[in-house]
Protein backbone atom coordinates (compact mmCIF):
# COMPACT_ATOMS: atom_id res chain seq x y z
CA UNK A 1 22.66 40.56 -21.35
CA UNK A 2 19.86 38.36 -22.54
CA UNK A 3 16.69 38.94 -21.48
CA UNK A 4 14.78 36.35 -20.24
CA UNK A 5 11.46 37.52 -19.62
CA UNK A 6 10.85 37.98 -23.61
CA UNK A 7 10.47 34.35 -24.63
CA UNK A 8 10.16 30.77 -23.47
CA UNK A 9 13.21 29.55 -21.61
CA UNK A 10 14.24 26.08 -22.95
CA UNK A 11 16.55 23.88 -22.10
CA UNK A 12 20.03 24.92 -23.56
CA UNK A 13 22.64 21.74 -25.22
CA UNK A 14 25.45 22.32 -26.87
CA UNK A 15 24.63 26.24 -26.30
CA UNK A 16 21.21 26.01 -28.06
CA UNK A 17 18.16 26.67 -26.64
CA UNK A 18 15.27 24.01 -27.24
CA UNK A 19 11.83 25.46 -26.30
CA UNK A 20 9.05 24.51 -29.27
CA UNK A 21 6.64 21.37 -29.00
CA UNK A 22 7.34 21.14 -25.24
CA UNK A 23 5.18 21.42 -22.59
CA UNK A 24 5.33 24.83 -20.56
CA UNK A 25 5.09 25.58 -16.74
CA UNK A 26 4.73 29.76 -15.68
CA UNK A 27 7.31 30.84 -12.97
CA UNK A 28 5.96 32.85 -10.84
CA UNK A 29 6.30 35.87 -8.47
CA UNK A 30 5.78 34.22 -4.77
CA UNK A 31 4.22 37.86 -3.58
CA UNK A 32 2.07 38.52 -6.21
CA UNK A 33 1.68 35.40 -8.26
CA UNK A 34 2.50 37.24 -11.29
CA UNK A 35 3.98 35.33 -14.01
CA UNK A 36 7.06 36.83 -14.68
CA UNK A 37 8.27 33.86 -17.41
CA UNK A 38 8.12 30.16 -18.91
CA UNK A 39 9.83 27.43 -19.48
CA UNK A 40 9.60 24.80 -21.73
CA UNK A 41 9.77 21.50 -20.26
CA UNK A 42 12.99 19.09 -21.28
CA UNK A 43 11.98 15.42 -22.76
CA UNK A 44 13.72 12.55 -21.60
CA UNK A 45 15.45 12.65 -25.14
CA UNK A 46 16.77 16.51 -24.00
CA UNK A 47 18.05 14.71 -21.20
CA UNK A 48 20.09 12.15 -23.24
CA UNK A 49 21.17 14.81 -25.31
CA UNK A 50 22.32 17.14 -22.87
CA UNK A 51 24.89 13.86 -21.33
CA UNK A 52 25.81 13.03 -24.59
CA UNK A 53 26.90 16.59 -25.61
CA UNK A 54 28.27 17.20 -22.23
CA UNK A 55 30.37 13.62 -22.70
CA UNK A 56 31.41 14.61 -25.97
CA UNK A 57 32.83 17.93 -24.77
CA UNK A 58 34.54 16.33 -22.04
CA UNK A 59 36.63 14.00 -23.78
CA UNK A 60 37.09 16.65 -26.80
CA UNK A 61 37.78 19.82 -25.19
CA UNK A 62 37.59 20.11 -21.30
CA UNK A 63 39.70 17.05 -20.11
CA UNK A 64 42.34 18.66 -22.29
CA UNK A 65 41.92 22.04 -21.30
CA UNK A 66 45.35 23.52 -19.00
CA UNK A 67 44.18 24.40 -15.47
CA UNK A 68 45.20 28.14 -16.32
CA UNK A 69 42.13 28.33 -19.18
CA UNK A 70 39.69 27.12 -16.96
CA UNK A 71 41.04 29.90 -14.16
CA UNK A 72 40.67 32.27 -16.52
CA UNK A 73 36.93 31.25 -17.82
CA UNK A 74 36.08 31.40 -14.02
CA UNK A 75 37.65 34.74 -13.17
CA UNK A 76 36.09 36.05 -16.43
CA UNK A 77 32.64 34.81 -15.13
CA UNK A 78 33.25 36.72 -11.95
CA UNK A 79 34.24 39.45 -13.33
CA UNK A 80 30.54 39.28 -15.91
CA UNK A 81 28.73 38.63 -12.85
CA UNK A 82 29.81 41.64 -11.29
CA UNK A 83 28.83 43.98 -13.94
CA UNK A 84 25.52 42.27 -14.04
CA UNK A 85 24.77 42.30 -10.17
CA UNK A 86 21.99 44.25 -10.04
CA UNK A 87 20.09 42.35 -12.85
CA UNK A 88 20.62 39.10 -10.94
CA UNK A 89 19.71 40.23 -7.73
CA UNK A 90 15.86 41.17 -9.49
CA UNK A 91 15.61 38.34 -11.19
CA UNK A 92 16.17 36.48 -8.01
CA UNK A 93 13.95 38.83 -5.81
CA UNK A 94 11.41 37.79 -9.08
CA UNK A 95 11.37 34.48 -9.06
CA UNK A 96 12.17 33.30 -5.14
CA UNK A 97 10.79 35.70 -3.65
CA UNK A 98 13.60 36.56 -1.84
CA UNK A 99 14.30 40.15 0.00
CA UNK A 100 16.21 42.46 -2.67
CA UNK A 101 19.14 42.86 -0.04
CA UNK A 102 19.30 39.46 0.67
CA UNK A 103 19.36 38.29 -3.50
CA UNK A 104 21.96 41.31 -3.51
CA UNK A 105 24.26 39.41 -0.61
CA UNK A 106 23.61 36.02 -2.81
CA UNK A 107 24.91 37.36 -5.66
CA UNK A 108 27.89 38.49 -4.13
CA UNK A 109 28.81 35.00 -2.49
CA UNK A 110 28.00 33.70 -6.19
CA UNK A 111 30.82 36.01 -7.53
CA UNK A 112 33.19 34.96 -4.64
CA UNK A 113 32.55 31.40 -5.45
CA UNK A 114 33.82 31.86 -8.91
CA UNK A 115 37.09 33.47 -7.70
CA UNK A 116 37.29 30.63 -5.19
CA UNK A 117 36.99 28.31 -7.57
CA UNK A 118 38.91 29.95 -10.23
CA UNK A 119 42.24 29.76 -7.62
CA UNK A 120 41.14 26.20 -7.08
CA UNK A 121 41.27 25.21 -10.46
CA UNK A 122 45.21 25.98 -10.43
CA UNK A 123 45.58 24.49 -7.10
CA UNK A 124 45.02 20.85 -7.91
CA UNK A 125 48.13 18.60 -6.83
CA UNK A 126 49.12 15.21 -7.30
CA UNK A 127 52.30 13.32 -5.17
CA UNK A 128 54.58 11.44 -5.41
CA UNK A 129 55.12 7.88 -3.90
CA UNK A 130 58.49 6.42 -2.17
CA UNK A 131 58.30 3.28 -4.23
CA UNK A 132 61.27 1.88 -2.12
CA UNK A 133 59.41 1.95 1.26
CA UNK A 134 58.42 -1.52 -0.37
CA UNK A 135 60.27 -4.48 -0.92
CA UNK A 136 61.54 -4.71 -4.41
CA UNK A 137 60.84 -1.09 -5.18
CA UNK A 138 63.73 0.04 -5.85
CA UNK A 139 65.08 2.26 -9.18
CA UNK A 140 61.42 3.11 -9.71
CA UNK A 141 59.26 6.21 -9.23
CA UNK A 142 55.37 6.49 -8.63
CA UNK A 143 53.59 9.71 -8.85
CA UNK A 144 49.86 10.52 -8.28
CA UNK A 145 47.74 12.76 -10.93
CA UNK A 146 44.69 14.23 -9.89
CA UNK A 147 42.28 13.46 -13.40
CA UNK A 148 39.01 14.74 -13.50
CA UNK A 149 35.69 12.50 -13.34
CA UNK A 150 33.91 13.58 -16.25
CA UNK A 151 30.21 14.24 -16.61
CA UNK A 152 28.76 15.90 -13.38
CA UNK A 153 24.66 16.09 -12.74
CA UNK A 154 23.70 18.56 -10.75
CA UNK A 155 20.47 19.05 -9.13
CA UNK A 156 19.69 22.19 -7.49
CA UNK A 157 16.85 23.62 -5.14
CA UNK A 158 14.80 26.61 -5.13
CA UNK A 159 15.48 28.70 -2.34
CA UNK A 160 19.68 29.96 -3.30
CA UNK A 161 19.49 29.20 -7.21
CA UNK A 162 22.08 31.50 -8.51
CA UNK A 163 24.53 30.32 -5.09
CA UNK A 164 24.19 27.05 -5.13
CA UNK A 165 24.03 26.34 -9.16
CA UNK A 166 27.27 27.44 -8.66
CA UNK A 167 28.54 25.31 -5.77
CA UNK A 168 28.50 22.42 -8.30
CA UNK A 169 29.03 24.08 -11.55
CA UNK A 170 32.13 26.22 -10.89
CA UNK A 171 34.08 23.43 -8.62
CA UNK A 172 33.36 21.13 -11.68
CA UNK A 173 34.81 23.31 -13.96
CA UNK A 174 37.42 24.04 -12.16
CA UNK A 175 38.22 20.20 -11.69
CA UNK A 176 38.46 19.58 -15.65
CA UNK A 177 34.25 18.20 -15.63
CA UNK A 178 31.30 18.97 -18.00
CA UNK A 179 27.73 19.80 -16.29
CA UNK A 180 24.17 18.88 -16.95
CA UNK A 181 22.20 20.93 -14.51
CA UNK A 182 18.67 20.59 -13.64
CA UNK A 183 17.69 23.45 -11.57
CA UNK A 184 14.20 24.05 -9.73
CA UNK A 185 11.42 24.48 -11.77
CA UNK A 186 10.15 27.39 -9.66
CA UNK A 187 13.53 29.34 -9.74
CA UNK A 188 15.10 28.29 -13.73
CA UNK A 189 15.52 32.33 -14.75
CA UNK A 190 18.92 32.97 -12.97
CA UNK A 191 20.36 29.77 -14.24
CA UNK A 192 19.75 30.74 -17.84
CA UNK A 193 21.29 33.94 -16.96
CA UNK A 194 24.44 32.06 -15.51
CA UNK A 195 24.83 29.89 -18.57
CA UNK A 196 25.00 33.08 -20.57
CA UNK A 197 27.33 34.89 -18.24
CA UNK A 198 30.00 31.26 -18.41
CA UNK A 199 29.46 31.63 -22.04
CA UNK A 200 30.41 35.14 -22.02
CA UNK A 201 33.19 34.54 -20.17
CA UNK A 202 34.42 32.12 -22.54
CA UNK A 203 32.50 28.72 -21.32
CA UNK A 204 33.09 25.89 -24.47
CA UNK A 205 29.36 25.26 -25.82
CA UNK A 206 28.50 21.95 -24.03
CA UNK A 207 30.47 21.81 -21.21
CA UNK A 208 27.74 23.62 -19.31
CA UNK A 209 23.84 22.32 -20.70
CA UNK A 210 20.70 22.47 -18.55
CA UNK A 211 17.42 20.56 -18.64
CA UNK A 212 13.99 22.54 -17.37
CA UNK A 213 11.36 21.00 -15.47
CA UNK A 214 10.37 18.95 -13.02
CA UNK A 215 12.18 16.63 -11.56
CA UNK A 216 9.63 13.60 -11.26
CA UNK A 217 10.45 13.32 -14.68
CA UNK A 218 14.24 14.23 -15.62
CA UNK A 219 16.09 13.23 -11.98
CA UNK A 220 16.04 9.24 -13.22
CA UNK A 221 16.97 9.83 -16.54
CA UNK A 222 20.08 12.26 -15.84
CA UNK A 223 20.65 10.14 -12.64
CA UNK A 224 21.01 6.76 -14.09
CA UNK A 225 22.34 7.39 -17.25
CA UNK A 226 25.87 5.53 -17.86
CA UNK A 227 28.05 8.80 -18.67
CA UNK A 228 27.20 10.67 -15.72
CA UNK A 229 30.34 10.11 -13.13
CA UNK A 230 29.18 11.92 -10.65
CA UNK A 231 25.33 13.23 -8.94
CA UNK A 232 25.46 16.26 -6.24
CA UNK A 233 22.22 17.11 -5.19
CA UNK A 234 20.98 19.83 -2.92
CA UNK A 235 17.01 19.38 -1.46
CA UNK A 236 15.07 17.47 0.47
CA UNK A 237 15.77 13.77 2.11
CA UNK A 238 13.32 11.79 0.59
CA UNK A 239 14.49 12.82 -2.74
CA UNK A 240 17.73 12.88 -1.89
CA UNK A 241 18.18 9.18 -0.98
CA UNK A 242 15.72 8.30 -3.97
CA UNK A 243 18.81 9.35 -6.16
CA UNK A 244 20.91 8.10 -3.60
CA UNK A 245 20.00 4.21 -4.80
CA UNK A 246 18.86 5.45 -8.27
CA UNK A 247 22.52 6.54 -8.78
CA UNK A 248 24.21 2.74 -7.56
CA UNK A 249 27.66 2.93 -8.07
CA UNK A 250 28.30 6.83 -9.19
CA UNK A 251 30.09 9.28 -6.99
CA UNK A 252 27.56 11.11 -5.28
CA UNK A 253 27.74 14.50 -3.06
CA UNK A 254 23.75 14.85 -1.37
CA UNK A 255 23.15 18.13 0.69
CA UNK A 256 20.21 17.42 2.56
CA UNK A 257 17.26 18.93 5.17
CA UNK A 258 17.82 19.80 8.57
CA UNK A 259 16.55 21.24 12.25
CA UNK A 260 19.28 22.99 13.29
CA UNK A 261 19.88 23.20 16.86
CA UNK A 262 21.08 26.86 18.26
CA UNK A 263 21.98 26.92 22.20
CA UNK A 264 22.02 29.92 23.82
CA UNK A 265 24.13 29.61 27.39
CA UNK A 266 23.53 31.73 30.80
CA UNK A 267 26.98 32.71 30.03
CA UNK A 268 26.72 33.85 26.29
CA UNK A 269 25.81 37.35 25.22
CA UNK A 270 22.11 37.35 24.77
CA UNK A 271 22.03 40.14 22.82
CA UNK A 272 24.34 38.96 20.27
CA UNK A 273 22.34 35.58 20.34
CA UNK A 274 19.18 37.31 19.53
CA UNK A 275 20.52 39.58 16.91
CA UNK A 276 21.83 36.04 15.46
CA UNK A 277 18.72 33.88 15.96
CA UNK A 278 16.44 36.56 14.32
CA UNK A 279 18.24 36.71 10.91
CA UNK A 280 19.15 32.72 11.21
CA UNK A 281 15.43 31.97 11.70
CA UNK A 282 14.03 34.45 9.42
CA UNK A 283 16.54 35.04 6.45
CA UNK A 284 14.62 34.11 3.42
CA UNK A 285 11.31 33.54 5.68
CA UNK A 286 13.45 30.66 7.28
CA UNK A 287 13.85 28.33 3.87
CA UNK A 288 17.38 27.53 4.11
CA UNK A 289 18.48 23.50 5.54
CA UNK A 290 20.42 25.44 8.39
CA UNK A 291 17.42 27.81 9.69
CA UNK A 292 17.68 28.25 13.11
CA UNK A 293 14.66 26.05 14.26
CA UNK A 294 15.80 24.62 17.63
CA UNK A 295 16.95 26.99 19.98
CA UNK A 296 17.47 25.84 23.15
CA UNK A 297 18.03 28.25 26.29
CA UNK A 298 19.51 28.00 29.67
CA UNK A 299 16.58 28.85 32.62
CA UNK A 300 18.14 31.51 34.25
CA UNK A 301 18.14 33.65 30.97
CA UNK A 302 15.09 31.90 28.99
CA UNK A 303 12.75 34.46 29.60
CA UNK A 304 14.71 37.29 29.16
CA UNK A 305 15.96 35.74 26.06
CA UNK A 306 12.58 35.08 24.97
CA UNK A 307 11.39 38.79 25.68
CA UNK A 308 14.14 40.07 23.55
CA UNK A 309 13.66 38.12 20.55
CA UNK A 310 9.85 38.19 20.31
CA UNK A 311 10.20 41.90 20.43
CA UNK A 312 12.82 41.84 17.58
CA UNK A 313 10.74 39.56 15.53
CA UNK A 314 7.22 41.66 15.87
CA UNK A 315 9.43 44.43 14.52
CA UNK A 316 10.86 42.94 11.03
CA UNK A 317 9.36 44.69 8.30
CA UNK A 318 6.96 42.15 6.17
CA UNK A 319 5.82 43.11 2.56
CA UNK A 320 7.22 43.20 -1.56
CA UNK A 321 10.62 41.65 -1.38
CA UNK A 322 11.36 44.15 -4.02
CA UNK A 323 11.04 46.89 -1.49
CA UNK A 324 13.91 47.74 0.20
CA UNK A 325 12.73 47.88 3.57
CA UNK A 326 11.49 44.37 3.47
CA UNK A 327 12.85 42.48 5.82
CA UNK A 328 10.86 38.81 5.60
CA UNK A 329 9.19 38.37 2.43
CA UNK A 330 6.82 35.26 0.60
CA UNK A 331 7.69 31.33 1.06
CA UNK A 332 8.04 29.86 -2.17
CA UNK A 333 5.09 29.04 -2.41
CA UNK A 334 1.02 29.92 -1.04
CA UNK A 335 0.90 26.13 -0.55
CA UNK A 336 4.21 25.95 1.52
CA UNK A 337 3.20 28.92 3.99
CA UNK A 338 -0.06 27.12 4.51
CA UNK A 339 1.72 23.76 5.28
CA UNK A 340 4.10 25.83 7.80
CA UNK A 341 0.73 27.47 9.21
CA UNK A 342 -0.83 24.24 9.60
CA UNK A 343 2.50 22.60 12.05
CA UNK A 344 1.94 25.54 14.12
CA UNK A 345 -1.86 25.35 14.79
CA UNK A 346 -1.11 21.28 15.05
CA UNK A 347 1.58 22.29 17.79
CA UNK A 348 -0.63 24.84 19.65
CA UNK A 349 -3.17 22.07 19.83
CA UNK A 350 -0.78 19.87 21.58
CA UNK A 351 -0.29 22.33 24.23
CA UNK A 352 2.44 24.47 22.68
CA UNK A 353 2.60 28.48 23.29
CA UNK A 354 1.92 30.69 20.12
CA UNK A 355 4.91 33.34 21.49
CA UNK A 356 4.00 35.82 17.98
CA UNK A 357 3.40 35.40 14.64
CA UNK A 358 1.32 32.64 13.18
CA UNK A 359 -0.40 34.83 11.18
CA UNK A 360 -0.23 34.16 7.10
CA UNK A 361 -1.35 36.57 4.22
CA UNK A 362 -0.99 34.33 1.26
CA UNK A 363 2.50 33.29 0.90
CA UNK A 364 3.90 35.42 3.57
CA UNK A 365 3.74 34.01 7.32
CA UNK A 366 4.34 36.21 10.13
CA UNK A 367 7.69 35.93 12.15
CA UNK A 368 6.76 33.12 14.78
CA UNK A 369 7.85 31.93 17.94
CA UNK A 370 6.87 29.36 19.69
CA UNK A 371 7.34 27.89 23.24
CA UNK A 372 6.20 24.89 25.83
CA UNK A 373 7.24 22.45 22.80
CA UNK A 374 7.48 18.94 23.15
CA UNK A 375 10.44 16.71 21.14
CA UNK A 376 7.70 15.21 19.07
CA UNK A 377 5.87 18.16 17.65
CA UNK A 378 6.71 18.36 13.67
CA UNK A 379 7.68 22.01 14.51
CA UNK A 380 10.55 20.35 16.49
CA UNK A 381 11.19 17.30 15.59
CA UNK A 382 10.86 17.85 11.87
CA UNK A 383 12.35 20.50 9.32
CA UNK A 384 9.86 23.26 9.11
CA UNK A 385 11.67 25.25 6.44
CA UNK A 386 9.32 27.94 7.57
CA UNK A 387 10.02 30.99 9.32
CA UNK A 388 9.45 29.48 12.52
CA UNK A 389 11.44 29.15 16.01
CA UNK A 390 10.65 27.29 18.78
CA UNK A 391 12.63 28.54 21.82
CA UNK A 392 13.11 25.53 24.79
CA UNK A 393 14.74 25.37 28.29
CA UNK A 394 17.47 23.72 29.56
CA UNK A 395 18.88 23.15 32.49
CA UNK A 396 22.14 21.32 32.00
CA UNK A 397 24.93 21.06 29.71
CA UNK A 398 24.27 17.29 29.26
CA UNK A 399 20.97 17.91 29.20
CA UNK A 400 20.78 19.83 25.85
CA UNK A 401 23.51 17.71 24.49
CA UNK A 402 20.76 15.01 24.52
CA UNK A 403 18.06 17.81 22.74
CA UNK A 404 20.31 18.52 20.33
CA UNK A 405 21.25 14.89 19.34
CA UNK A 406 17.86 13.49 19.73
CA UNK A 407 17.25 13.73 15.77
CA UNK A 408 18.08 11.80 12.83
CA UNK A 409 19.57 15.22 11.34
CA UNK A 410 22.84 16.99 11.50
CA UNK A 411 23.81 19.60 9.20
CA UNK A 412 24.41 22.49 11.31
CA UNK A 413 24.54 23.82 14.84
CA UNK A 414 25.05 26.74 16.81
CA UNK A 415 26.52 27.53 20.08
CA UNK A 416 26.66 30.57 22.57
CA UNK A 417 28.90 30.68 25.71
CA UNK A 418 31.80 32.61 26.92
CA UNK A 419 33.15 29.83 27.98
CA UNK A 420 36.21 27.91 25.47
CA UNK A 421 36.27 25.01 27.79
CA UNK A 422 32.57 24.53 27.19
CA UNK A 423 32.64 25.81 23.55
CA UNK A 424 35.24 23.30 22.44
CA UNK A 425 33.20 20.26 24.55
CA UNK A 426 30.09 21.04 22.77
CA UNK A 427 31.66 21.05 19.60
CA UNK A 428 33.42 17.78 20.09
CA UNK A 429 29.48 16.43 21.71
CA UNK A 430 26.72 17.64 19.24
CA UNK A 431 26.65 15.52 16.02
CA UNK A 432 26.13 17.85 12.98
CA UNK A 433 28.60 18.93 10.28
CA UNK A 434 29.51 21.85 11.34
CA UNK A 435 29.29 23.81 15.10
CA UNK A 436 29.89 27.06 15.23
CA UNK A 437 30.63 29.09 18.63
CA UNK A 438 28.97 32.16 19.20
CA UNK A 439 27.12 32.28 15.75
CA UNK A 440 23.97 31.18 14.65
CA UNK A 441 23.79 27.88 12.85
CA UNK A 442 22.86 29.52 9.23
CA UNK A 443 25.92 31.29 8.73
CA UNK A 444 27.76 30.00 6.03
CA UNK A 445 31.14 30.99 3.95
CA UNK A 446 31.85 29.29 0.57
CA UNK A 447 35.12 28.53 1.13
CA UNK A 448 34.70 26.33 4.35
CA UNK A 449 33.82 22.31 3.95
CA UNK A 450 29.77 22.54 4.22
CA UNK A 451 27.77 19.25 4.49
CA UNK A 452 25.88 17.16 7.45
CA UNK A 453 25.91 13.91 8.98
CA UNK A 454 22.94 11.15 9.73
CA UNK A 455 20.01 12.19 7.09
CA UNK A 456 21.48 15.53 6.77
CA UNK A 457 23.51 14.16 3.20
CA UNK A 458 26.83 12.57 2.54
CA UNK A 459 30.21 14.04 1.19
CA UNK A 460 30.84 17.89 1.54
CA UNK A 461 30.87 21.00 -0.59
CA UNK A 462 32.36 24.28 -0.02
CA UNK A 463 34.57 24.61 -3.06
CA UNK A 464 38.18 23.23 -2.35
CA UNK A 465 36.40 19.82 -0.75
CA UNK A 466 34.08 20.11 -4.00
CA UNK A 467 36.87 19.67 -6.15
CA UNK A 468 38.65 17.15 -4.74
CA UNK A 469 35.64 15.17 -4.90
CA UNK A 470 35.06 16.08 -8.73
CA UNK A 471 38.42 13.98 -9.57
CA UNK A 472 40.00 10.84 -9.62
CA UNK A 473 43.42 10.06 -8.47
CA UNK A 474 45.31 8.23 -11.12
CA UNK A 475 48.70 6.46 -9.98
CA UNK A 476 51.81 6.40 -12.98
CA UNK A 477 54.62 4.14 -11.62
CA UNK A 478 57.91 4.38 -14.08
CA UNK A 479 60.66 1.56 -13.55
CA UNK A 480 63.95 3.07 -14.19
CA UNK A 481 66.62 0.75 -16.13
């Protein structure tokens, strides 16, 4: 187990660590501020490096590499991960911020995403084509092969570093691919750990290398360079369609922002729905793309909804993430609960109701609810990322349909009725990526295909859909004499 608050994290290429003559940024504790490590910043040379290493592996080792190796690196990895569960889960309470049982339940999905992945890397098929359906095809055979892409950049965000690093990295493996991986400056520690963990497991050097720092300066380099095959890239929209164009002809896979709509039905079990909405809203103080934001509920049961969940929120336990009580901890950032603070005093200006909450002690901002919203308010119409709810009546069926759609965003809803008929019609109506019936919007399994519509991002992840989209299909046609 390396430790990685005892010296500068660097960048690591071809499975050494580069960390003198660089610039170096503190990561910090979001509760406390305390700086619990550094990095040192990756040049654009690093960057070069790290695609040229990563292209050199490729062809040398990986591309070669039987699909039962790279199960077994995978299920290796799980099995390392497992063994060092509780060190993750600090380190990511450390450096996001994040509730010690929740970084406990990421770490667990991380290890399940290696097994899934691992079983996925011996599950890739090709086909084979009846050559005589066509005229003159005759006495000759065509088969499919499913050939991996090559170098994959991967961009990942702050708020699920150790999950989502390996959304991209272990589907990529799995697929035959090298990685360059650029995680978020704020939240680099459990990466290094990971890399450590793959090379543990067995991991060639330079088929996994990652670049530190921020991404103002190493997304165009890594993005644009002419060996990387493919970009995915989990954040926000405006960066995500920057790389978008940046990466021109390149395979690309962009997970994007949302403001999830959740619809709570006369008809649905309200104390289910509240139990739902409270941890979809505040998981993580509400930083995930699939927060429940938007929930919209039917008149007759608005204010007793309302009642219950304002109740439920006042009594989540705030404090040290590392605590295990602690129920909502820190945003990210001191900056990012005063921006959140700042929609909802904008909104209560504009005639919206302060329900609860509102209240922010440096990075950590109370539970809040909000009601009497208009569509236009930024706490609405926007993606707060913020652990804030606005709850809004409806009257009909069609009615919310029209809420729900009214948004250039669709990554994620939720729906809650006793009622299939209705359940299956307002899945086929409301235009995200996913619906789900009778769960809140957030919930999310690693196996399932995972990506939005409109802004919300193109292509899907979700590891089986990850891979497939991490190769090429390569046709062989034989003519037999």
């Amino acid at each position: 187990m390396i430790d990685i608050h005892e010296n500068v994290a660097g960048s690591i290429i071809n499975g050494e660590e580069r960390n003198g003559e660089r610039e170096e940024l503190a990561v910090t504790n979001p509760y406390n501020g305390e700086v619990i490590g550094k990095i040192a910043c990756a040049t654009t040379e690093d960057v070069h490096d790290a695609i040229d290493t990563a292209q050199q592996t490729f062809v040398q080792i990986m591309k070669k590499m039987p699909a039962h190796e790279r199960s077994a690196i995978l299920r290796k990895a799980a099995d390392r991960l497992k063994e060092q569960e509780g060190a993750f889960a600090d380190i990511l309470t450390l450096e996001a911020g994040k509730p010690i049982n929740e970084s406990r339940g990421e770490v667990i999905r991380a290890i399940q995403v290696l097994r899934f992945a691992s079983e996925g890397a011996k599950s890739i098929y090709g086909e084979q084509i009846p050559m005589d359906s066509a005229i003159g095809g005759e006495h000759q055979i065509g088969i499919t092969k499913r050939v991996p892409l090559g170098v994959v950049a991967a961009i990942t965000p702050f708020n699920f570093p150790l999950n989502l690093a390996l959304h991209k990295i272990a589907p990529a493996i799995a697929a035959g691919n090298t990685v360059v991986l650029k995680p978020a400056e704020k939240t680099p520690l459990s990466s290094v750990m990971l890399y450590h963990v793959l090379e543990e497991a067995g991991l060639p050097k330079g088929a996994l290398n990652i670049v530190m720092g921020p991404g103002q300066q190493l997304v165009e380099p890594l993005v644009t360079h002419k060996d990387v095959k493919k970009v995915t890239f989990t954040g926000s929209g405006a960066v995500g369609w920057k790389i978008h164009e940046m990466a021109k002809k390149k395979k690309v896979t962009l997970e994007l922002g949302s403001n999830a709509p959740n619809i709570i039905f006369e008809d649905g079990d309200l104390d289910i729905a509240v139990q739902s909405i409270l941890q979809g809203g505040y998981t993580f103080a509400g930083q995930a793309c699939v927060s429940a934001q938007r929930v919209y509920v039917q008149e007759s049961v608005y204010q007793a909804f309302t009642e219950k969940l304002v109740a439920a929120a006042e009594a989540l336990k705030l404090g040290d993430p590392r605590e295990e009580s602690t129920e909502l901890g820190p945003m990210i950032t001191e900056e990012a609960a005063e921006r959140a603070q700042s929609w909802i005093e904008e909104a209560v200006a504009q005639g919206a109701a302060l329900l609860t909450g509102g209240h922010r002690k440096g990075a950590v901002l109370e539970p809040t609810i909000i009601g009497s919203t208009t569509p236009n308010m930024k706490v609405v119409c926007m993606e707060v990322f913020a652990p804030i709810v606005s709850v809004i009546p409806f009257s009909t069926e069609e009615e919310v349909v029209a809420y729900a759609n009214d948004t250039d965003l669709g990554l994620h809803a939720g729906v809650f009725t006793r009622d299939i008929n209705r359940a299956m019609r307002m899945a086929d109506a409301i235009e995200t990526g996913g619906v789900w019936i009778n769960e809140v919007s957030v919930r999310r399994y690693d196996h399932m295909p995972y990506g939005g519509v409109k802004d919300s991002g193109i292509g899907k992840e979700g590891i089986k859909y990850a891979i497939e989209d991490m190769l090429d299909t390569k046709f062989v046609g034989i003519k037999l004499y």
